[in-house]
N, C-alpha and C. Protein backbone atom coordinates (compact mmCIF):
# COMPACT_ATOMS: atom_id res chain seq x y z
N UNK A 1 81.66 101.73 82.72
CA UNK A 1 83.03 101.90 83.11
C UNK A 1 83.21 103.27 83.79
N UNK A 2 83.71 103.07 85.08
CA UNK A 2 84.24 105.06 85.46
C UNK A 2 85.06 105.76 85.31
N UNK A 3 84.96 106.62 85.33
CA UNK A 3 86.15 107.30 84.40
C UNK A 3 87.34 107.18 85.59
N UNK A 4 88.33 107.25 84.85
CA UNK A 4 90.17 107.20 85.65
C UNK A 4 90.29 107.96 86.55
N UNK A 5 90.29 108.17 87.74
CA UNK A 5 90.68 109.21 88.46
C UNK A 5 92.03 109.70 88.41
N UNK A 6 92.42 111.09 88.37
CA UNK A 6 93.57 111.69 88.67
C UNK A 6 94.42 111.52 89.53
N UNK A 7 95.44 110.62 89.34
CA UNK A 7 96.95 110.59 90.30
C UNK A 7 97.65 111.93 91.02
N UNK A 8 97.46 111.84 92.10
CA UNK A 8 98.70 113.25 92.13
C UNK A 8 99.23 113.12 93.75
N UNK A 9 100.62 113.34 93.31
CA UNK A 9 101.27 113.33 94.39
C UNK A 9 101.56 114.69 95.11
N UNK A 10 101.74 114.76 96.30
CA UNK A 10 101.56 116.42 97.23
C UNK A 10 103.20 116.44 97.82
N UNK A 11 103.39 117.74 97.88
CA UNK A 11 104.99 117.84 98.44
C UNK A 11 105.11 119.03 98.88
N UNK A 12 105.72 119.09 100.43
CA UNK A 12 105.02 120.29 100.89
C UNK A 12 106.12 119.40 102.71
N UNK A 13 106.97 120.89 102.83
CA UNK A 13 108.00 120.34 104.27
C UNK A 13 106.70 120.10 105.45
N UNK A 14 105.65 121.06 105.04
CA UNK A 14 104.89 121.35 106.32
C UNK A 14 103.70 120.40 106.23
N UNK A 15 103.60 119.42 107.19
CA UNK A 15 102.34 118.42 107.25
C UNK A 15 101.38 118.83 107.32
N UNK A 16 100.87 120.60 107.98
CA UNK A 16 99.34 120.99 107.99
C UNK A 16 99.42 121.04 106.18
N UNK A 17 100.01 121.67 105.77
CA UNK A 17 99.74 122.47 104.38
C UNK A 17 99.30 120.97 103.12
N UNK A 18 99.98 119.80 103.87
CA UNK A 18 99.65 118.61 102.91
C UNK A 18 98.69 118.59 103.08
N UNK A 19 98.14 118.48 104.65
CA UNK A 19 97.08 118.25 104.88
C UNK A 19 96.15 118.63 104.27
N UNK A 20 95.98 119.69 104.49
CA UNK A 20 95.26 120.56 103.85
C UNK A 20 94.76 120.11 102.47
N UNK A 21 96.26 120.15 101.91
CA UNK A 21 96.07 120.20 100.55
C UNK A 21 95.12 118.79 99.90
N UNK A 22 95.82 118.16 100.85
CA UNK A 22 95.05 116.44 100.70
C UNK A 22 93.28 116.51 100.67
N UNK A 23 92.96 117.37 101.43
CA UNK A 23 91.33 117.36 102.09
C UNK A 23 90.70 118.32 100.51
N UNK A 24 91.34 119.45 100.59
CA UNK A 24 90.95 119.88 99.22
C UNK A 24 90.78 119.20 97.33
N UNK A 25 91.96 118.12 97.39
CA UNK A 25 91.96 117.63 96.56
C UNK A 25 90.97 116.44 96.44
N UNK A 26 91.22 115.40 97.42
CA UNK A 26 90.57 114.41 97.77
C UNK A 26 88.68 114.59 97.50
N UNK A 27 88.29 115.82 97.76
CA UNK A 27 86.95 116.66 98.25
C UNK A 27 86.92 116.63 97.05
N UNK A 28 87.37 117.29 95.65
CA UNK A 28 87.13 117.19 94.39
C UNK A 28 86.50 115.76 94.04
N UNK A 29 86.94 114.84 94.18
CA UNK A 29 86.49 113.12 94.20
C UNK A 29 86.47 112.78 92.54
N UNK A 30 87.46 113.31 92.03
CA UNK A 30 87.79 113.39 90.41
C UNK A 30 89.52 112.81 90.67
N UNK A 31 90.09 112.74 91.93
CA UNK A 31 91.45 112.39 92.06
C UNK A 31 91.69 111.80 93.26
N UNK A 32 92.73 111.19 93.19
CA UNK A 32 93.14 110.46 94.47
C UNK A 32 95.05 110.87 94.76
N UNK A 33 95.31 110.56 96.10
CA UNK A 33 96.82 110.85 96.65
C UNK A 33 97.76 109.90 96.53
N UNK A 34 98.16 109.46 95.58
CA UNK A 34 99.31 108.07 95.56
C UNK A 34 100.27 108.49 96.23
N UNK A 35 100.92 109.71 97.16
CA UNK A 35 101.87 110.15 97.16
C UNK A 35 102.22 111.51 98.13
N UNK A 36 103.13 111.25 99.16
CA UNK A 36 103.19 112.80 99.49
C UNK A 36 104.53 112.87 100.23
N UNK A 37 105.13 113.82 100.03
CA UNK A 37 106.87 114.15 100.35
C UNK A 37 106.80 115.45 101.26
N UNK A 38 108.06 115.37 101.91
CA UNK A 38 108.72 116.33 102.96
C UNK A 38 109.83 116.71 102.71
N UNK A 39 110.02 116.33 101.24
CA UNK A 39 111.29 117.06 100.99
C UNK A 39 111.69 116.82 99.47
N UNK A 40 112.25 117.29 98.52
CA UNK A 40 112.71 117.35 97.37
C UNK A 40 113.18 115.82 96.90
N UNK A 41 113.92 115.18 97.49
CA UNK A 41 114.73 113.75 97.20
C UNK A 41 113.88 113.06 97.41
N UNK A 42 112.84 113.21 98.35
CA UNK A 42 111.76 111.84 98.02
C UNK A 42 110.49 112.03 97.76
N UNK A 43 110.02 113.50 97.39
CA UNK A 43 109.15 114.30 95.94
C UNK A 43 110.12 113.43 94.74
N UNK A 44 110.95 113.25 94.15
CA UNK A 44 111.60 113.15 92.89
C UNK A 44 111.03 111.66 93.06
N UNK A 45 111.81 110.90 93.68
CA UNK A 45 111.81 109.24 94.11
C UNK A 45 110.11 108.81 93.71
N UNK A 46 109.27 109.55 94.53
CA UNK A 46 108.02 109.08 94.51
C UNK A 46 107.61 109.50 93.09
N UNK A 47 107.82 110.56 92.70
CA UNK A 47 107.42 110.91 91.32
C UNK A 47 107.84 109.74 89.98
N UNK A 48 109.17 109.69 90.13
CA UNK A 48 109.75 108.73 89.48
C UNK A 48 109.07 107.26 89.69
N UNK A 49 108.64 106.68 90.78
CA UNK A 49 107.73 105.20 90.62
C UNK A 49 106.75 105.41 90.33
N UNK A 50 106.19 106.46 90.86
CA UNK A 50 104.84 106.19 91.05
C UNK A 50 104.16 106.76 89.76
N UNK A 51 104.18 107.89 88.97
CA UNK A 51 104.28 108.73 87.68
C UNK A 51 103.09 108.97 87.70
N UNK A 52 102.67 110.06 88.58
CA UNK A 52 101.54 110.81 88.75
C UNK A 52 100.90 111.30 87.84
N UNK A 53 99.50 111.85 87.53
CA UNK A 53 99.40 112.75 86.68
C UNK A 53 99.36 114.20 86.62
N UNK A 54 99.59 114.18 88.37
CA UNK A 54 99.97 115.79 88.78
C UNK A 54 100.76 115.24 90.01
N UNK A 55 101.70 116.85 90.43
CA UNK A 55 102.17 116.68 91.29
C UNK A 55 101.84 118.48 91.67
N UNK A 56 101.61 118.49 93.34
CA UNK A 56 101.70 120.01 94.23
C UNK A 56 102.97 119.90 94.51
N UNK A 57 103.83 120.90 94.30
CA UNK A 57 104.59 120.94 94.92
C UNK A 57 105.11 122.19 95.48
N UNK A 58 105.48 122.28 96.76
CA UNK A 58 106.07 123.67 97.46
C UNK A 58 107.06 123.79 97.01
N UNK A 59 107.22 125.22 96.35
CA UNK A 59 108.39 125.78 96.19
C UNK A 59 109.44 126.02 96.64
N UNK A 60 109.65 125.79 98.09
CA UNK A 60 110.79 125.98 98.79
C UNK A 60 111.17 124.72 99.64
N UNK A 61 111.10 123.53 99.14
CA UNK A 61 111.13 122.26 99.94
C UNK A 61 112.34 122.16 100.35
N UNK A 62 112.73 121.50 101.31
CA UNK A 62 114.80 121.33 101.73
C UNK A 62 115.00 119.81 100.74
N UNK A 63 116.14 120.29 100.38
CA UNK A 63 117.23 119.22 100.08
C UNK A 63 116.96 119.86 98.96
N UNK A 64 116.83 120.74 98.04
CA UNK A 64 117.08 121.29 96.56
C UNK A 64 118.13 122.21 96.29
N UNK A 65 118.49 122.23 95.32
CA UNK A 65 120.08 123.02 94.69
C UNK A 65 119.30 123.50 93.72
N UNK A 66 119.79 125.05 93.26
CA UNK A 66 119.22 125.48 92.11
C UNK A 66 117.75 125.29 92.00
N UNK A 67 117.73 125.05 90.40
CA UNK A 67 116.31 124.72 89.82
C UNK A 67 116.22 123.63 89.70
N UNK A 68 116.56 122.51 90.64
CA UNK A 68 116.57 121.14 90.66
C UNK A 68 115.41 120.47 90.54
């Protein structure tokens, strides 16, 4: 049996930086990308179906209020 690979969804306004982030993670080959957002409201949305076991997320994404 192989072991489970790691879920994780990426969130990040800027498409190089997913990118990026995608090639780095992916390269580990211990996880896979169910998931990747351009903005706060559909980072949450995707998080919420999909229920990652990690999520990247940029700190300064648009569409957030507060510590939302």
């Amino acid at each position: 049996m192989q072991p489970r690979k790691v879920r994780v969804i990426l969130a990040s306004e800027s498409p190089q930086a997913r990118y990026f982030l995608r090639a780095i993670v992916e390269g580990e080959g211990g996880a896979v990308i169910v998931g990747q957002a351009e903005n706060a409201t559909k980072a949450l949305t995707l998080t919420r179906n999909l229920r990652p076991d990690v999520a990247i997320i940029d700190g300064y994404l648009p569409h957030t209020v507060g510590l939302d």
